[in-house]
PDB file of N, CA and C in Angstrom:
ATOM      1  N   UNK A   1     324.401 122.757  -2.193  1.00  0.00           N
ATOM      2  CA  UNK A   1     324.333 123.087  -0.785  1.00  0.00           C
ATOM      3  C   UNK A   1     322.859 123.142  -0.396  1.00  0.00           C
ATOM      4  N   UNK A   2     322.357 122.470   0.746  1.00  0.00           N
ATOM      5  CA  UNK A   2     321.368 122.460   0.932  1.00  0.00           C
ATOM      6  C   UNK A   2     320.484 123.816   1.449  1.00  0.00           C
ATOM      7  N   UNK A   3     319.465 124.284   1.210  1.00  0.00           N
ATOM      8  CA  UNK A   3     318.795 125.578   1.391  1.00  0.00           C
ATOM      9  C   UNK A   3     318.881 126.299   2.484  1.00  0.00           C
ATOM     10  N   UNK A   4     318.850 124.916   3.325  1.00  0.00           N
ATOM     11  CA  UNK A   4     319.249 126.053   5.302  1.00  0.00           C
ATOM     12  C   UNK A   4     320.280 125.942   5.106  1.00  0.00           C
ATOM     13  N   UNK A   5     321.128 125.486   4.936  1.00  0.00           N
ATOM     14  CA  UNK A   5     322.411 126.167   4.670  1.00  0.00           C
ATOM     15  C   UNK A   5     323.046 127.108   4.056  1.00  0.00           C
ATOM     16  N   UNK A   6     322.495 127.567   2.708  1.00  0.00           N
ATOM     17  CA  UNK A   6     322.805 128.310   2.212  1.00  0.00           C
ATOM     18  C   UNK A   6     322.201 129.849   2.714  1.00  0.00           C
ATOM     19  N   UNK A   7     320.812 129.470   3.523  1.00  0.00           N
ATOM     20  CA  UNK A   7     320.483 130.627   4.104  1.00  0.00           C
ATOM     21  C   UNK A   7     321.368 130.934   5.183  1.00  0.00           C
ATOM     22  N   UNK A   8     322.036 130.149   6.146  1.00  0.00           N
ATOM     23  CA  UNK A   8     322.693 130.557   6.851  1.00  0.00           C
ATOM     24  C   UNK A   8     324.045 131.346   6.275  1.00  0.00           C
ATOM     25  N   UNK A   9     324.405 130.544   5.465  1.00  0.00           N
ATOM     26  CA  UNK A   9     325.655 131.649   4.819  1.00  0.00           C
ATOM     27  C   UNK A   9     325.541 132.943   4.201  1.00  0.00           C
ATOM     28  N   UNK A  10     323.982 132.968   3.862  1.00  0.00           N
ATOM     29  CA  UNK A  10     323.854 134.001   3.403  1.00  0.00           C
ATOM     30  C   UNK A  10     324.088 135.583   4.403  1.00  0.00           C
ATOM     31  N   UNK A  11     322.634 134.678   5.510  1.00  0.00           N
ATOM     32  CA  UNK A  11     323.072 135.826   6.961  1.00  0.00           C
ATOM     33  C   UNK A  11     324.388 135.976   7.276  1.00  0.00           C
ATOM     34  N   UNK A  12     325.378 134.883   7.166  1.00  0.00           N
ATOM     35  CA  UNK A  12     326.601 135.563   7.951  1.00  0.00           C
ATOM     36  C   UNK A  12     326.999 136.065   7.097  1.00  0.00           C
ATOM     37  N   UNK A  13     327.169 136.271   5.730  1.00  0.00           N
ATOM     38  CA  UNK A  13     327.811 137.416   4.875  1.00  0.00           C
ATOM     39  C   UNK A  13     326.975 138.894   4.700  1.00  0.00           C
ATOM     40  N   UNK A  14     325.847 138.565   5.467  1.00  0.00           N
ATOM     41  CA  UNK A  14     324.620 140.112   5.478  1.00  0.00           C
ATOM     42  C   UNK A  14     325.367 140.197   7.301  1.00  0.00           C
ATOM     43  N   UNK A  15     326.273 139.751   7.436  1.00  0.00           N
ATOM     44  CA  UNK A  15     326.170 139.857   9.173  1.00  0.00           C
ATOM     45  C   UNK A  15     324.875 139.936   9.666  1.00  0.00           C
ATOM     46  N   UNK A  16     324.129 139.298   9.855  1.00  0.00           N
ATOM     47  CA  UNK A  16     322.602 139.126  10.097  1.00  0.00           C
ATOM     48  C   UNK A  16     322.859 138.225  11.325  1.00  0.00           C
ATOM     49  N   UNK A  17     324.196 137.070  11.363  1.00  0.00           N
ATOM     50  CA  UNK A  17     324.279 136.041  12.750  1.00  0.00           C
ATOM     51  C   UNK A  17     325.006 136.810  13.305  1.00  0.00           C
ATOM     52  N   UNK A  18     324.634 136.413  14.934  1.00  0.00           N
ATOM     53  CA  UNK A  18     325.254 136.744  15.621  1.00  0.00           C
ATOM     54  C   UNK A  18     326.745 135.938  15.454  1.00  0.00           C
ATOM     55  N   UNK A  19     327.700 136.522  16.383  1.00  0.00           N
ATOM     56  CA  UNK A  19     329.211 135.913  15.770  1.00  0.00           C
ATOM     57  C   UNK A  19     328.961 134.263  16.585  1.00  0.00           C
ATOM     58  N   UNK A  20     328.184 133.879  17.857  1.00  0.00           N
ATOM     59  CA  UNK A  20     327.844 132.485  18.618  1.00  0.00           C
ATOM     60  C   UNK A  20     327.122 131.615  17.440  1.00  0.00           C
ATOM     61  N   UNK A  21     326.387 132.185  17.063  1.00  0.00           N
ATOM     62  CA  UNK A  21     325.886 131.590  15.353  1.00  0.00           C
ATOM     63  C   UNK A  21     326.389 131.002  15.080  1.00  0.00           C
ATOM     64  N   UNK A  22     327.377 132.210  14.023  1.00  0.00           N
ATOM     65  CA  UNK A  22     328.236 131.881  13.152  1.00  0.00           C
ATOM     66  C   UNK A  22     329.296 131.105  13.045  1.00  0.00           C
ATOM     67  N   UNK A  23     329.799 131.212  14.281  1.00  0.00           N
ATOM     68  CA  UNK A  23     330.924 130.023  15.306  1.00  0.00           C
ATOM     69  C   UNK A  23     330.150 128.727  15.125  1.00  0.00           C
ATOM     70  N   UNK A  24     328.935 128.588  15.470  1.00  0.00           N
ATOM     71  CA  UNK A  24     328.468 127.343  15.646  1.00  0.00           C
ATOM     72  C   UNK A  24     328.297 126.698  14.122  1.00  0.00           C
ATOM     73  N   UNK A  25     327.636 127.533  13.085  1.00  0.00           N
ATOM     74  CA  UNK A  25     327.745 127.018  11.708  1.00  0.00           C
ATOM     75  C   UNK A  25     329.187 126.643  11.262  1.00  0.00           C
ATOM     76  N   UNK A  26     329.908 127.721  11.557  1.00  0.00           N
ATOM     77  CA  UNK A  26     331.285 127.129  11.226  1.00  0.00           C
ATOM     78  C   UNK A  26     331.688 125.359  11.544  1.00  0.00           C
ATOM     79  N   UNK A  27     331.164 125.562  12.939  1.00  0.00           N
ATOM     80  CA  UNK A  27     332.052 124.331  13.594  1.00  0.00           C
ATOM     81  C   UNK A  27     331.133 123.229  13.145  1.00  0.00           C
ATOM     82  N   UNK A  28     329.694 123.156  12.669  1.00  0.00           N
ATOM     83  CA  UNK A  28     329.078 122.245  11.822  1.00  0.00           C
ATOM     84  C   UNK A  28     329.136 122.018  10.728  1.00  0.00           C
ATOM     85  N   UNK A  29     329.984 122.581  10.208  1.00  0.00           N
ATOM     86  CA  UNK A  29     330.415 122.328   8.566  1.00  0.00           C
ATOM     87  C   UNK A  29     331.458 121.853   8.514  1.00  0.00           C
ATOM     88  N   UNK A  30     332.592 122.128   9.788  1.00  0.00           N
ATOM     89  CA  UNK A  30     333.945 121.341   9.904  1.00  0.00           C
ATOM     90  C   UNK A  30     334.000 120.632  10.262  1.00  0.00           C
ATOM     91  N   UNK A  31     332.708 119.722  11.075  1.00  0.00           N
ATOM     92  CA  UNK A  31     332.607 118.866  11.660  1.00  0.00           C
ATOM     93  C   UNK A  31     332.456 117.762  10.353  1.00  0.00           C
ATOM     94  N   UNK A  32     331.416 118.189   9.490  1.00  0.00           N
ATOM     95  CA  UNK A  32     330.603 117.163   8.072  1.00  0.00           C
ATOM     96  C   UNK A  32     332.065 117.421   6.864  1.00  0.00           C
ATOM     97  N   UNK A  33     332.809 118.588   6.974  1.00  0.00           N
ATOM     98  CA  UNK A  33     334.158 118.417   6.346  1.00  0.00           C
ATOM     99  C   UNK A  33     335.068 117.325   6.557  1.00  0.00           C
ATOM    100  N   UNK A  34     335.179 117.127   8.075  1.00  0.00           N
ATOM    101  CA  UNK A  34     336.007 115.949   8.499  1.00  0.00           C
ATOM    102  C   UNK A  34     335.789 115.272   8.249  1.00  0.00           C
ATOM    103  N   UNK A  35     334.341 114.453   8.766  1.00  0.00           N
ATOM    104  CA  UNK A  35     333.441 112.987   8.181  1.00  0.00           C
ATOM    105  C   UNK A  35     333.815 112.997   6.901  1.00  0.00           C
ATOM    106  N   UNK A  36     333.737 114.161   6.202  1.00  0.00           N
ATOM    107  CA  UNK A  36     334.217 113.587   4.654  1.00  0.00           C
ATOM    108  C   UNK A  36     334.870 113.126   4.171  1.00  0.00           C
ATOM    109  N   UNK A  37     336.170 113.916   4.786  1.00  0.00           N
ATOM    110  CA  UNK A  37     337.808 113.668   4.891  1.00  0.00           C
ATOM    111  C   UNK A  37     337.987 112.503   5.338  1.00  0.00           C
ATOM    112  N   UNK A  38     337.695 111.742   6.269  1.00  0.00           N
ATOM    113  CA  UNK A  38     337.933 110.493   6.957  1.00  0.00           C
ATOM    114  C   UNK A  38     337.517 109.204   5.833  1.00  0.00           C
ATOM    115  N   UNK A  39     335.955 109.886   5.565  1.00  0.00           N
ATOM    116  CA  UNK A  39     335.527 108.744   4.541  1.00  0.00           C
ATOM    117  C   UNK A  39     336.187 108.436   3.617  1.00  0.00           C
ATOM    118  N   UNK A  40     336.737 109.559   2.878  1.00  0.00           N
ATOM    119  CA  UNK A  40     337.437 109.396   1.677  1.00  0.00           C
ATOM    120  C   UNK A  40     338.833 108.720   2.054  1.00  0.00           C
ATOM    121  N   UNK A  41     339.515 109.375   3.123  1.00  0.00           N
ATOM    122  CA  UNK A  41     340.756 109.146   3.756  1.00  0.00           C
ATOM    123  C   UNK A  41     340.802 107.417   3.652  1.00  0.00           C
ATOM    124  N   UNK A  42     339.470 106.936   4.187  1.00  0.00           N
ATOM    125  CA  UNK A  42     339.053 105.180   4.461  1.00  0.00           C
ATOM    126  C   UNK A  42     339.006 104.343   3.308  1.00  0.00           C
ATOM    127  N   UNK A  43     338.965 104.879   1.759  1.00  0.00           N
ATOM    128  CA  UNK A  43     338.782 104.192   0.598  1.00  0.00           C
ATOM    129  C   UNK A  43     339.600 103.534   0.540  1.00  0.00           C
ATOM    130  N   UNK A  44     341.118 103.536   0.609  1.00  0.00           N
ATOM    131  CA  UNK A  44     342.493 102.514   0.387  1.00  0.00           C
ATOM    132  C   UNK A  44     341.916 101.279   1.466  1.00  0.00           C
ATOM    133  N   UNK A  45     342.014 101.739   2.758  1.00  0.00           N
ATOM    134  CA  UNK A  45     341.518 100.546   3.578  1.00  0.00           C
ATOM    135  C   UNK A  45     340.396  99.483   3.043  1.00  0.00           C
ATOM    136  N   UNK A  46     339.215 100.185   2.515  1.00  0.00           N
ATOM    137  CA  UNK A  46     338.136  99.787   2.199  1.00  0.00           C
ATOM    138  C   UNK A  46     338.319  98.810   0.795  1.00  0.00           C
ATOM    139  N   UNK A  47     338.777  99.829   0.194  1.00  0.00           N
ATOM    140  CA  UNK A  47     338.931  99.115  -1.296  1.00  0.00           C
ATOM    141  C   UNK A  47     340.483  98.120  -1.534  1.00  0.00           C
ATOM    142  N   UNK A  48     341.442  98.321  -1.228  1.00  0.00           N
ATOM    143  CA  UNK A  48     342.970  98.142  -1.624  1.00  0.00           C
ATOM    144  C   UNK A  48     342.538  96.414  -2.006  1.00  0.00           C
ATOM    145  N   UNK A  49     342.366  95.590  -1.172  1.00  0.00           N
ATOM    146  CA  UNK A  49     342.323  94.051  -1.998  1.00  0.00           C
ATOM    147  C   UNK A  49     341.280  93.677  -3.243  1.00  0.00           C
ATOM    148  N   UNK A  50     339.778  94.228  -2.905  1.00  0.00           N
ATOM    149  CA  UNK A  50     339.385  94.171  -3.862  1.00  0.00           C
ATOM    150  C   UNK A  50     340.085  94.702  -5.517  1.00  0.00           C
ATOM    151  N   UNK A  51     340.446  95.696  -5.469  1.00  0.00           N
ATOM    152  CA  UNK A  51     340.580  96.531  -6.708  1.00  0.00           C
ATOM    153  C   UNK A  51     341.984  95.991  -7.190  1.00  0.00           C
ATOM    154  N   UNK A  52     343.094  95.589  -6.303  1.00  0.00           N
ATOM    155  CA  UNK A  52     343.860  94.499  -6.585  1.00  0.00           C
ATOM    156  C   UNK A  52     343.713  93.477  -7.226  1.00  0.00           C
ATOM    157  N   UNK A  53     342.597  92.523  -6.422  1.00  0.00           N
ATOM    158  CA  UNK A  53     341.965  91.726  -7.739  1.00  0.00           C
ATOM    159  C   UNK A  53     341.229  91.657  -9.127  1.00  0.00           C
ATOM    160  N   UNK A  54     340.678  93.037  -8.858  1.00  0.00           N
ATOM    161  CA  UNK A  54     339.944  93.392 -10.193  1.00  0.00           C
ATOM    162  C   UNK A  54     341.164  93.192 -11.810  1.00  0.00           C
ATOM    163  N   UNK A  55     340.774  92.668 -12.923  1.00  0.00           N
ATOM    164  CA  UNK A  55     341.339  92.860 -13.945  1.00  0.00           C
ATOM    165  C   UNK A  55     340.545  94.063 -14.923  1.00  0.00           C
ATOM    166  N   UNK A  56     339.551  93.978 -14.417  1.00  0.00           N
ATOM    167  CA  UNK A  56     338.491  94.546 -15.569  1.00  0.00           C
ATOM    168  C   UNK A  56     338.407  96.214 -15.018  1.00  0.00           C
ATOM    169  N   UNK A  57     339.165  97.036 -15.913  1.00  0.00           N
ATOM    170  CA  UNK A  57     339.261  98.391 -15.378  1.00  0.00           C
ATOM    171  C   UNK A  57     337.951  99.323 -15.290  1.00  0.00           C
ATOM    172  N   UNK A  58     336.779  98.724 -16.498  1.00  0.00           N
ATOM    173  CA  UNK A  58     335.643  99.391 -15.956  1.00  0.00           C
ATOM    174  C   UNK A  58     335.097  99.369 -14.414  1.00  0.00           C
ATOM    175  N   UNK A  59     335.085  98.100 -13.947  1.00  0.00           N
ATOM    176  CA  UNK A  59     334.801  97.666 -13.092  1.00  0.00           C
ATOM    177  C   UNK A  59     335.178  98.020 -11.659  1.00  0.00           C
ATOM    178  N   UNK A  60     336.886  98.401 -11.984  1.00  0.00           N
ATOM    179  CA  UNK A  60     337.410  99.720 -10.990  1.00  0.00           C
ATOM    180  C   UNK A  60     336.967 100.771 -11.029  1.00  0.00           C
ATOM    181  N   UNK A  61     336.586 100.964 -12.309  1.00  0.00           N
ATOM    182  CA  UNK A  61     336.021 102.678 -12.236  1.00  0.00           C
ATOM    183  C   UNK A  61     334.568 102.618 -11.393  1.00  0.00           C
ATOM    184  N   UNK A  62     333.764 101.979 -11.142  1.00  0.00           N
ATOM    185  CA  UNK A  62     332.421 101.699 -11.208  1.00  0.00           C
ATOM    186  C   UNK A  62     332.061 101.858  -9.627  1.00  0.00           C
ATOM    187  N   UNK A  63     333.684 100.929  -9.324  1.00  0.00           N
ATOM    188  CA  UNK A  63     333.549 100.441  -7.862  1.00  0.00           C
ATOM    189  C   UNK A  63     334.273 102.091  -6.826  1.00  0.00           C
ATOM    190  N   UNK A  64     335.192 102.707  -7.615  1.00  0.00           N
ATOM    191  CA  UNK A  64     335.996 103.941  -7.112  1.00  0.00           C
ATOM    192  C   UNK A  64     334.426 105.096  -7.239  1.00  0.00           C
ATOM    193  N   UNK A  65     333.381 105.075  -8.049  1.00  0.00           N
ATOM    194  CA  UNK A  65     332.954 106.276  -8.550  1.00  0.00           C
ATOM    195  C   UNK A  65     331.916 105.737  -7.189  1.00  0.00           C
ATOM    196  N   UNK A  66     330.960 104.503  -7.314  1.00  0.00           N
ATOM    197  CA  UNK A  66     330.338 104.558  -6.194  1.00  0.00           C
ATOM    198  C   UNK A  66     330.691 104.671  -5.190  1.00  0.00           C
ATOM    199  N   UNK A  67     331.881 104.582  -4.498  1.00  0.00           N
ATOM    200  CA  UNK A  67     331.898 104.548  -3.301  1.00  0.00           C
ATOM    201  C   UNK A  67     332.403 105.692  -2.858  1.00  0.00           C
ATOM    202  N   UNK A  68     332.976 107.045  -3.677  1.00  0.00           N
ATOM    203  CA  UNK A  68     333.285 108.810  -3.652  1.00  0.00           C
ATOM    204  C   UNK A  68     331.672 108.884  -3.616  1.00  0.00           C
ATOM    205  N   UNK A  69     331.234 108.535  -4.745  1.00  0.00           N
ATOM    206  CA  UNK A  69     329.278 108.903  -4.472  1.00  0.00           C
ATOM    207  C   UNK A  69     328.764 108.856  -3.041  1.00  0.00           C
ATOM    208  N   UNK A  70     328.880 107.399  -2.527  1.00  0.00           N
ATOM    209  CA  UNK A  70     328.544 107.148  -1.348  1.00  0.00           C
ATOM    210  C   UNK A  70     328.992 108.154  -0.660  1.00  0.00           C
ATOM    211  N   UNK A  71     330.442 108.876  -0.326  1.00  0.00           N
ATOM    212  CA  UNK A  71     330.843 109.629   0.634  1.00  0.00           C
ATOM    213  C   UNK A  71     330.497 110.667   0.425  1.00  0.00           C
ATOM    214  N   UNK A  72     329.863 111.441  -0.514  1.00  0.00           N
ATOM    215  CA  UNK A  72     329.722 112.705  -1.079  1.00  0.00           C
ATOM    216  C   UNK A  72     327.915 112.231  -0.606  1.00  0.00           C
ATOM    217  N   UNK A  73     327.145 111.781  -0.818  1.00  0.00           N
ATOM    218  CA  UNK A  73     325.544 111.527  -0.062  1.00  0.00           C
ATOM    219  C   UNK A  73     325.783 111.911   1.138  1.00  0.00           C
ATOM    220  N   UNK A  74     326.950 111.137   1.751  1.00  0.00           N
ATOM    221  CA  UNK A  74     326.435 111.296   3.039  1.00  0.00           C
ATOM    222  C   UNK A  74     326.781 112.642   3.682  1.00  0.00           C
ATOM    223  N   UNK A  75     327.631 113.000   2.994  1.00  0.00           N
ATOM    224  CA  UNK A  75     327.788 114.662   3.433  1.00  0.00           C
ATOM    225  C   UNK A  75     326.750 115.443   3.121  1.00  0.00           C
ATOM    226  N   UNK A  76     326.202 115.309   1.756  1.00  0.00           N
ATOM    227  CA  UNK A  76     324.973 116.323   1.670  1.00  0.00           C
ATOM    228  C   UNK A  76     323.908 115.710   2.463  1.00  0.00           C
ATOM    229  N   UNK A  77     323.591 114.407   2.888  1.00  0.00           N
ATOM    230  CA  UNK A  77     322.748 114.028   3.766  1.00  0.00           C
ATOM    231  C   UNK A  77     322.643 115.084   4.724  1.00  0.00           C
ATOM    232  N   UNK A  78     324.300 114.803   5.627  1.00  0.00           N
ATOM    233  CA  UNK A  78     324.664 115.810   6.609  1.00  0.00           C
ATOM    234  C   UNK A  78     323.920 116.918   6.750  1.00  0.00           C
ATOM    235  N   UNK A  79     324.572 117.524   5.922  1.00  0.00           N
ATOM    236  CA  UNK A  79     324.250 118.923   5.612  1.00  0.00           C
ATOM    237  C   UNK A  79     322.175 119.119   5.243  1.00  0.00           C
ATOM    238  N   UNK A  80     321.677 118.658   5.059  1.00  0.00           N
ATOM    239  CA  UNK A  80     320.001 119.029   4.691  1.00  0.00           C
ATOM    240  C   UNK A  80     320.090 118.030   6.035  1.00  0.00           C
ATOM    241  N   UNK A  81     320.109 117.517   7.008  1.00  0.00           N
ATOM    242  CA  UNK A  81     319.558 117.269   8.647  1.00  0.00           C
ATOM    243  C   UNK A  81     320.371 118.115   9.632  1.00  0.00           C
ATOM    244  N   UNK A  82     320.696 119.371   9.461  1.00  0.00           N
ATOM    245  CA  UNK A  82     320.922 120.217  10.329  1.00  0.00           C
ATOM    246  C   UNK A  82     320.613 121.419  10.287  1.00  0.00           C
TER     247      UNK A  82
END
């Protein structure tokens, strides 16, 4: 978790945010939750013919691990630009 973030969670468990804050962190983390959800949700679309054609099962693994990687960057991207 990136550092302003984690400072923010920290204040709202010291109740240190105000509750407009805390609402707002909330709703920016459910926002980069969704994007996640969607991305991942998008892999069958993304991948389904390729990996069909694949014979070579490393090669599925390689292609499934980068592209969870990819979606998992861009969430912590997310998250350290806000």
């Amino acid at each position: 978790m990136p550092l302003q973030l984690r400072q923010l969670a920290l204040r709202v468990r010291e109740d240190q945010l105000h509750e407009g804050e805390a609402e707002g962190v909330r709703m920016r983390i459910s926002e980069h939750v969704r994007a996640l959800r969607d991305g991942l949700l998008g892999l069958p679309d993304r991948l389904a013919s390729t990996l069909a054609a694949e014979t070579d099962h490393r090669k599925v693994h390689v292609l499934l691990k980068t592209e969870i990687t990819r979606e998992l960057e861009a969430l912590s991207h997310a998250l350290g630009s806000d």
